[in-house]
Protein backbone atom coordinates (compact mmCIF):
# COMPACT_ATOMS: atom_id res chain seq x y z
CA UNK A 1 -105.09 -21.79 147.70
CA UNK A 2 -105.30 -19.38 150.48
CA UNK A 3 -108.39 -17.93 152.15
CA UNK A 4 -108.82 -14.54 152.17
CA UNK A 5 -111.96 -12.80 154.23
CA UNK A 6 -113.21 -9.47 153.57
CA UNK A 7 -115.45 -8.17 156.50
CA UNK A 8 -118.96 -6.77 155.94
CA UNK A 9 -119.86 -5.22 159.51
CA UNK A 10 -123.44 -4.93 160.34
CA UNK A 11 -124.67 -1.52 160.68
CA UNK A 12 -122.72 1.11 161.87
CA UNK A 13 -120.54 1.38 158.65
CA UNK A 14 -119.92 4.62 155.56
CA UNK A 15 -119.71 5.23 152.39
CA UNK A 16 -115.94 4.41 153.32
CA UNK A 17 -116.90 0.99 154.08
CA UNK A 18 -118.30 0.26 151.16
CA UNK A 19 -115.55 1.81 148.89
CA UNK A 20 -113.01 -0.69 151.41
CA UNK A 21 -114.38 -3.89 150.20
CA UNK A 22 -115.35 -2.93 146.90
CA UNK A 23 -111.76 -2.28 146.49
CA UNK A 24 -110.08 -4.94 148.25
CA UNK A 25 -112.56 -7.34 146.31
CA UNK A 26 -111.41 -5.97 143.04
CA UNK A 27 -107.94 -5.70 143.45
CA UNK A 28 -107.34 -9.28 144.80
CA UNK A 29 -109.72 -10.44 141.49
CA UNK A 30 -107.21 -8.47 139.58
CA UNK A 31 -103.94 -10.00 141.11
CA UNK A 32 -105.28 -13.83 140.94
CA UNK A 33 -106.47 -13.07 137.11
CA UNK A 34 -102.78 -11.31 136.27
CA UNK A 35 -101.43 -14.82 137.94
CA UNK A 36 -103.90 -16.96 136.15
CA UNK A 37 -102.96 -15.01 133.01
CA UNK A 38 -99.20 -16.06 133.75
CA UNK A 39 -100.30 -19.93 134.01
CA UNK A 40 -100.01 -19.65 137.58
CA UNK A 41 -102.58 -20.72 140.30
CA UNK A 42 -104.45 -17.64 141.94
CA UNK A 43 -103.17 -17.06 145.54
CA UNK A 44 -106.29 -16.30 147.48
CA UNK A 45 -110.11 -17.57 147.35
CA UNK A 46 -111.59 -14.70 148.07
CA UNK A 47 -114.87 -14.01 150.33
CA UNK A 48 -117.15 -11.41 151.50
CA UNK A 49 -117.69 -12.38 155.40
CA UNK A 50 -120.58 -11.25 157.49
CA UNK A 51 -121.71 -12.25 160.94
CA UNK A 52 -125.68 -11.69 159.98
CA UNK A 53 -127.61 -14.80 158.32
CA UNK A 54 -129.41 -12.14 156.26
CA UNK A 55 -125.65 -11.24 154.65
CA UNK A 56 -126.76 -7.92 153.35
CA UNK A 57 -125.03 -4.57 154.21
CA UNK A 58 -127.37 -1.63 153.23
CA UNK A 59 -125.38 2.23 153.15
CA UNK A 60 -128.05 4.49 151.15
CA UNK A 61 -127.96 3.99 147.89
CA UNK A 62 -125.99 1.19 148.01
CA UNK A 63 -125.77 -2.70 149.30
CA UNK A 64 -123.40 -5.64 149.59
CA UNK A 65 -124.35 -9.13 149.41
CA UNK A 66 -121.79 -11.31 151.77
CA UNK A 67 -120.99 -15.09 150.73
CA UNK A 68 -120.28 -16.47 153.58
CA UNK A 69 -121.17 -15.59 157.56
CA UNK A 70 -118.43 -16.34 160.18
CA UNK A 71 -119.94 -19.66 160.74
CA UNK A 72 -119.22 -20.84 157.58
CA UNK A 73 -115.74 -18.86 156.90
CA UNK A 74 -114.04 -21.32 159.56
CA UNK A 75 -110.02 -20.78 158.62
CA UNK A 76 -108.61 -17.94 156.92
CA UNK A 77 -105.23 -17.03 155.80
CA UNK A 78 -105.63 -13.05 155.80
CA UNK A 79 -108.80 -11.04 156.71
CA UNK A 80 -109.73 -7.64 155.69
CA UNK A 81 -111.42 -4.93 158.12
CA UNK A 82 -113.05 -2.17 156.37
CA UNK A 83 -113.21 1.59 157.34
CA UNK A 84 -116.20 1.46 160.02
CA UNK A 85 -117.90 3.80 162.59
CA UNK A 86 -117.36 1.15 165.17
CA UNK A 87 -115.01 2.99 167.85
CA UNK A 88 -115.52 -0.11 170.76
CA UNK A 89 -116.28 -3.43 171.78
CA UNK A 90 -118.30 -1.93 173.87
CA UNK A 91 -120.31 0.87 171.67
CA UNK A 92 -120.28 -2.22 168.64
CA UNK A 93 -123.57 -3.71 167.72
CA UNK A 94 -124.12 -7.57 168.61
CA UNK A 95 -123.21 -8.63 165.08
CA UNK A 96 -119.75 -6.39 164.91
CA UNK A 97 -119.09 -8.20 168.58
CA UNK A 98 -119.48 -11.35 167.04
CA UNK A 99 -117.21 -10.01 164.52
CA UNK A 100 -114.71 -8.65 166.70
CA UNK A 101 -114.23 -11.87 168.60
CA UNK A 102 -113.74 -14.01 165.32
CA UNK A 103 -111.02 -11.76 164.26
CA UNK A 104 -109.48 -12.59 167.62
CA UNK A 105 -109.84 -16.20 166.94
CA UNK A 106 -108.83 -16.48 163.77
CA UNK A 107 -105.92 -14.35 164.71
CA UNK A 108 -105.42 -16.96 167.16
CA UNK A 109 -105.46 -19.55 164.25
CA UNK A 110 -102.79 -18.10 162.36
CA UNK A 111 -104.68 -15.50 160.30
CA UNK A 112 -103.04 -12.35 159.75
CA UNK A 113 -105.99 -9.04 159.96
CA UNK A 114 -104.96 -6.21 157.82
CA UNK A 115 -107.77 -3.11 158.92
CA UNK A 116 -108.28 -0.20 156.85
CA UNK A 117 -108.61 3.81 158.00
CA UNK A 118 -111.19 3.89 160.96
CA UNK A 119 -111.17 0.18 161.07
CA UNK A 120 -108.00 0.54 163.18
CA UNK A 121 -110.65 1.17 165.94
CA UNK A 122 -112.33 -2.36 165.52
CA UNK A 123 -109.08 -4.32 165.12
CA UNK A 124 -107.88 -2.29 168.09
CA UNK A 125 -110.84 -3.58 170.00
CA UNK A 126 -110.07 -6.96 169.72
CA UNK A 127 -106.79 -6.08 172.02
CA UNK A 128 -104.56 -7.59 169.48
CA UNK A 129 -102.59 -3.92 168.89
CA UNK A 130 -102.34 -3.35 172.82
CA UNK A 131 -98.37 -3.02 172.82
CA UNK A 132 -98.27 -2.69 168.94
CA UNK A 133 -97.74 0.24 165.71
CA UNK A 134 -100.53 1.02 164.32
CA UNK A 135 -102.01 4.04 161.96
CA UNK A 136 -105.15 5.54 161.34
CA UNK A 137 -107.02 8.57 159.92
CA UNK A 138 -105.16 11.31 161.20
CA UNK A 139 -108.49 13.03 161.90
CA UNK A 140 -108.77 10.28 164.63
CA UNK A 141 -105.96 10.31 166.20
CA UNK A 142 -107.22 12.11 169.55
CA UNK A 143 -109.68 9.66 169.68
CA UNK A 144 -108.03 7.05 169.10
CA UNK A 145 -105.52 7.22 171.73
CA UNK A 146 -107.33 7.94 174.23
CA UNK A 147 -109.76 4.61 173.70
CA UNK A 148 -106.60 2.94 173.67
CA UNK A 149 -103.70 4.41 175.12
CA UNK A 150 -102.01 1.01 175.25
CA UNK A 151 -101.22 1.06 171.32
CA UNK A 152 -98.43 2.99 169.58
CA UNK A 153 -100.26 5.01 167.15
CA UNK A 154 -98.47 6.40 164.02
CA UNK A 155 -100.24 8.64 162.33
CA UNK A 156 -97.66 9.21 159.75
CA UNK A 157 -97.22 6.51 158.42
CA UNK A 158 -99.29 5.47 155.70
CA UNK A 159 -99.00 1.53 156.18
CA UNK A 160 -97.40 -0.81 159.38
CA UNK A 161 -96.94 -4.14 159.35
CA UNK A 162 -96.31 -5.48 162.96
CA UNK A 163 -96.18 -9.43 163.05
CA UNK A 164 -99.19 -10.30 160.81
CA UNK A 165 -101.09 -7.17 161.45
CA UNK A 166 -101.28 -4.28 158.84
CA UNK A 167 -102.42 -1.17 159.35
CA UNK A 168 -102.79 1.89 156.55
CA UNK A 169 -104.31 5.71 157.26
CA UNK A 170 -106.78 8.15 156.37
CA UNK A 171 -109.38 7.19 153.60
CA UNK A 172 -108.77 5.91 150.08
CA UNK A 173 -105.04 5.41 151.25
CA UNK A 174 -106.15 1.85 151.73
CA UNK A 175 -105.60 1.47 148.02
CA UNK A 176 -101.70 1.97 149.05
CA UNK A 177 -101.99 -0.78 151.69
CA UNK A 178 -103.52 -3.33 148.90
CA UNK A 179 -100.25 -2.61 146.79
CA UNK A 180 -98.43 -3.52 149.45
CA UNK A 181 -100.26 -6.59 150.13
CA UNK A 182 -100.57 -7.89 147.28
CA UNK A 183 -96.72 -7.65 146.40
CA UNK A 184 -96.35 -9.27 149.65
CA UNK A 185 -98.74 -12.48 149.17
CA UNK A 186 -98.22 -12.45 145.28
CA UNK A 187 -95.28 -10.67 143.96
CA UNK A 188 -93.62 -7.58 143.00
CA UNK A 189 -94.58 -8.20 139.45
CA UNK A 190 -98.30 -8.54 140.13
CA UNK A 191 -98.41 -5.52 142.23
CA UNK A 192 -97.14 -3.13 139.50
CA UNK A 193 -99.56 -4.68 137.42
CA UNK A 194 -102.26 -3.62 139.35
CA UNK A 195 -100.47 -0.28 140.55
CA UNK A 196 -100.65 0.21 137.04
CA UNK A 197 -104.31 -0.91 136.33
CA UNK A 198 -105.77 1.04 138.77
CA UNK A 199 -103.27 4.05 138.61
CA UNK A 200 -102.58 3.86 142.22
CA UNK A 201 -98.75 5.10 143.09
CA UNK A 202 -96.61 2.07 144.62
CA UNK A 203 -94.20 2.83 147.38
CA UNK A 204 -95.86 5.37 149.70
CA UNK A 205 -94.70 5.31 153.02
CA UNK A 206 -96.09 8.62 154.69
CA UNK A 207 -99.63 10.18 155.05
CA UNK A 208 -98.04 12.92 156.80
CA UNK A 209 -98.07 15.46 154.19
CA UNK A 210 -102.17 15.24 153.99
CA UNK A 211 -102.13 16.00 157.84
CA UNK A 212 -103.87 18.67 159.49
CA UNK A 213 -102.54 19.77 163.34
CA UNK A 214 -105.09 21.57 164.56
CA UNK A 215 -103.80 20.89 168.16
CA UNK A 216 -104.20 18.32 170.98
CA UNK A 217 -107.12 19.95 173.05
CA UNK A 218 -109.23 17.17 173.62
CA UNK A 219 -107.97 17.51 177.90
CA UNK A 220 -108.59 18.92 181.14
CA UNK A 221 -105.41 20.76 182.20
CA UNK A 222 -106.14 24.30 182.17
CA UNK A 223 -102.46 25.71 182.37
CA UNK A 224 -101.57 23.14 179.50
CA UNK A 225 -104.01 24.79 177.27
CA UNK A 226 -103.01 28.36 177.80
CA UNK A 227 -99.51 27.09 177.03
CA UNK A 228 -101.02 26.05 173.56
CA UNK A 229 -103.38 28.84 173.10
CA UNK A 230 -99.96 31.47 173.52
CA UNK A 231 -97.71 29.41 171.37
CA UNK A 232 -100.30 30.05 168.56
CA UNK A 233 -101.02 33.26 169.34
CA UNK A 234 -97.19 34.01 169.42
CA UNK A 235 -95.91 31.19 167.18
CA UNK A 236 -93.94 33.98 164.77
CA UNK A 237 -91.74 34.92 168.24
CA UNK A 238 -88.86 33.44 169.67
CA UNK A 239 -90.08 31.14 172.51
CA UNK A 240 -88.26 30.06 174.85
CA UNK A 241 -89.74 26.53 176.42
CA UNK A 242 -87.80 27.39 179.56
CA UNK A 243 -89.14 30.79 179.96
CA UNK A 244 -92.64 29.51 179.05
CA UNK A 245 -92.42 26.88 182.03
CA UNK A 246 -92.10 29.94 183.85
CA UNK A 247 -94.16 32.14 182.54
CA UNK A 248 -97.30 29.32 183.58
CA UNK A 249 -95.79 28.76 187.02
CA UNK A 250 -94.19 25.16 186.21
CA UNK A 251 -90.29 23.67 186.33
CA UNK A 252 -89.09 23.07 183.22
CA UNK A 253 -89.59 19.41 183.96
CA UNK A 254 -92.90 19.39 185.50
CA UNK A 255 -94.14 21.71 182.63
CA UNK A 256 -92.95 18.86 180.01
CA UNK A 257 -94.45 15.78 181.67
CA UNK A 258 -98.04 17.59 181.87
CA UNK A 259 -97.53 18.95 178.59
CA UNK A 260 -96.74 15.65 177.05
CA UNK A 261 -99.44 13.91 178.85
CA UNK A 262 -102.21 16.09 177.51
CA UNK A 263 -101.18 16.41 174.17
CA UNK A 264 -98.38 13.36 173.30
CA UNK A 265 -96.03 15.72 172.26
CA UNK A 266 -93.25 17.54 173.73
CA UNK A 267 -93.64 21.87 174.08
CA UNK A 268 -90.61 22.53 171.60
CA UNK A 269 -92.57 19.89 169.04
CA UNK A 270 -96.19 20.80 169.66
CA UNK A 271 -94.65 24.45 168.54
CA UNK A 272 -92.62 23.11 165.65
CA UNK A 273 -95.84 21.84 164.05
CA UNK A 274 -97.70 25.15 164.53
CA UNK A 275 -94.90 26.81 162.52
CA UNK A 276 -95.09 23.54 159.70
CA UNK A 277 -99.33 24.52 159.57
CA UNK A 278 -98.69 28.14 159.22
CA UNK A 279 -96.18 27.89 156.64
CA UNK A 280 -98.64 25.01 154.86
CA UNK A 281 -101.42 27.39 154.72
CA UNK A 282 -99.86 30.36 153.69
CA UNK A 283 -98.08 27.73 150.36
CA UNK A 284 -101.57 26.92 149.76
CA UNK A 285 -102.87 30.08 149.77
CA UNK A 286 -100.29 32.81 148.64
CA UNK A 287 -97.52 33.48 146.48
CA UNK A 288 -95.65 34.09 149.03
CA UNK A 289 -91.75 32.70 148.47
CA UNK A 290 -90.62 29.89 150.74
CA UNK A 291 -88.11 32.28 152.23
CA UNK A 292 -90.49 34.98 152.80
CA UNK A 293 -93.03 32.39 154.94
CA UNK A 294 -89.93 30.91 156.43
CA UNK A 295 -89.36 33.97 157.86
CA UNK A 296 -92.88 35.07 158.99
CA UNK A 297 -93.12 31.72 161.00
CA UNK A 298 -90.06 32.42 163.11
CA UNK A 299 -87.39 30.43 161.25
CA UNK A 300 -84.17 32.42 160.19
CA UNK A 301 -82.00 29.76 159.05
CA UNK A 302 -83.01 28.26 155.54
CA UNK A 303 -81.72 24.80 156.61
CA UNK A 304 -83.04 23.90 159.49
CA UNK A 305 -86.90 25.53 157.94
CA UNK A 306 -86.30 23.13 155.84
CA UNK A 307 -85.33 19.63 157.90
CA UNK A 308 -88.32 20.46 159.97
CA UNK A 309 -90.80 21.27 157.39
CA UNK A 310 -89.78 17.60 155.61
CA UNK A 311 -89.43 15.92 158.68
CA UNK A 312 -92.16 16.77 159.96
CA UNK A 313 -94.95 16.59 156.18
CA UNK A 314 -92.68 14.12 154.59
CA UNK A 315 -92.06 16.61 151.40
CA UNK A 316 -89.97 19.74 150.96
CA UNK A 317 -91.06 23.24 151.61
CA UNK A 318 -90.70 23.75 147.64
CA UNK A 319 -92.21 20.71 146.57
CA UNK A 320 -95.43 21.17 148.63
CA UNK A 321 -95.89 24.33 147.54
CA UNK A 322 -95.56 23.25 144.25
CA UNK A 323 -98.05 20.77 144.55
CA UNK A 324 -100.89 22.63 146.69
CA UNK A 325 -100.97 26.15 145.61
CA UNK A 326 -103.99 27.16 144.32
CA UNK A 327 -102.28 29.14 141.44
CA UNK A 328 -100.24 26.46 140.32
């Protein structure tokens, strides 16, 4: 049977923490008792890991009793980390150090670390993603990258898998990384099972369509963010990039590589997704017909409103407003 740890961080955790391994716990009991059920053996043996002797997490009004501390929990086949506040090694409290350096290990060991929402941060701070995908909450994502540059974040993606380590997004999405876990470690049949017992949708690839772009400020070039503060003033126009380069003093080139290096996106993108919010809003908000807020962001051709809006949310203009009007 395989080992499977679930992390319970000392301090510094959320209700989101709690909901993580409460989850995880019950959805792995679920999968072994669906194979037990079958007259199989269960895959995993699974364990609630702390690094504290006293193996209590206290959120409020709730608690969680660990099993095992990292002392005892010596070799494990997949391990679990939990939405946390912990944002670095070095900001981490002595426990979640001693934490963060057994993942390592065990990594080391052969373990494969699957971390869930904000947990990116901790299993990023073990410099096992430096060079690798990962996602997070897209809330995050600014902060994030610039604690470590060195990763590839992918915000829109829902779940990555990069040799061993998995990674899922925002908040209760974790529930869609489980699915995929568990299809992977048990089988296909045992994850529609519990797809189906805990009514969680199997298959989703994007958290893109739950994003909110509310800009990349978080920077110190001055001329970058008057650049950003006119294409949303004037997002409804036809901008040139080339004329905007201009317009701020810059090359064309010179204007791109300081754009992308404040805000990891390229001008004629960065506007692109000012558009995509717009139009979001006003499908949320108004009965306004996809044409009609196609047309008030700037976009005259129905086609290409279209390819951008789905490439860039992961749905259809129609389909989102479908699903996030407030009328409907």
């Amino acid at each position: 049977m395989k080992q499977l740890g679930i992390l319970v961080p000392d301090d510094q955790t959320s209700m989101s923490t709690i909901a993580c391994i409460v989850g995880s716990y019950q959805v792995f009991s679920a999968a072994n008792a669906f194979f037990e059920k079958l007259g199989r053996k269960p895959v995993f043996k699974v364990d609630l890991v702390s690094a504290s002797d006293e193996k209590v997490l206290k959120n409020g009004f709730l608690s969680i009793n660990s099993n095992l501390t990292i002392k005892e929990s010596r070799e494990n086949d997949l391990i679990i980390i939990p939405a946390t506040l912990i944002r670095s090694y070095e900001t981490a409290t002595e426990n979640n150090k001693l934490l963060i350096n057994w993942i390592k290990l065990q990594y080391k060991q052969g373990a494969e670390v699957a971390s869930m929402c904000a947990g990116g941060f901790m299993l990023a701070s073990t410099g096992l993603l430096s060079g690798r995908i990962c996602s997070t909450h897209w809330a995050l994502a600014e902060e994030f990258k610039s604690l470590f540059p060195n990763v590839d974040l992918q915000t829109d993606k829902l779940i990555t898998d990069d040799n061993g380590i998995y990674t899922n997004g925002g908040a209760y999405s974790f529930l869609h990384l489980l699915m995929y876990l568990v299809e992977k470690f048990y089988d296909r049949k045992a994850a529609i099972y519990c797809a189906k017992y805990f009514q969680i949708d199997l298959d989703r690839n994007l958290q893109s369509e739950f994003l909110i772009f509310k800009g990349h400020k978080n920077h110190n070039d001055d001329v970058i963010l008057e650049a950003q503060t006119f294409m949303e003033d004037n997002y409804q126009d036809k901008i040139s990039i080339e004329d905007l380069s201009l317009k701020f003093g810059l090359s064309r080139r010179n204007f791109d590589r300081r754009f992308i290096k404040a805000t990891g996106l390229r001008p004629f993108d960065y506007l692109q997704r000012i558009k995509v919010e717009v139009a979001k809003k006003e499908f949320e908000n108004s009965r306004k017909s996809v044409n009609e807020v196609m047309y008030e962001v700037g976009y005259m051709d129905a086609k290409a409103f279209r390819e951008v809006f789905t490439r860039i949310t992961g749905t259809t203009p129609i389909d989102y407003k479908e699903k996030y009007n407030i009328g409907s």
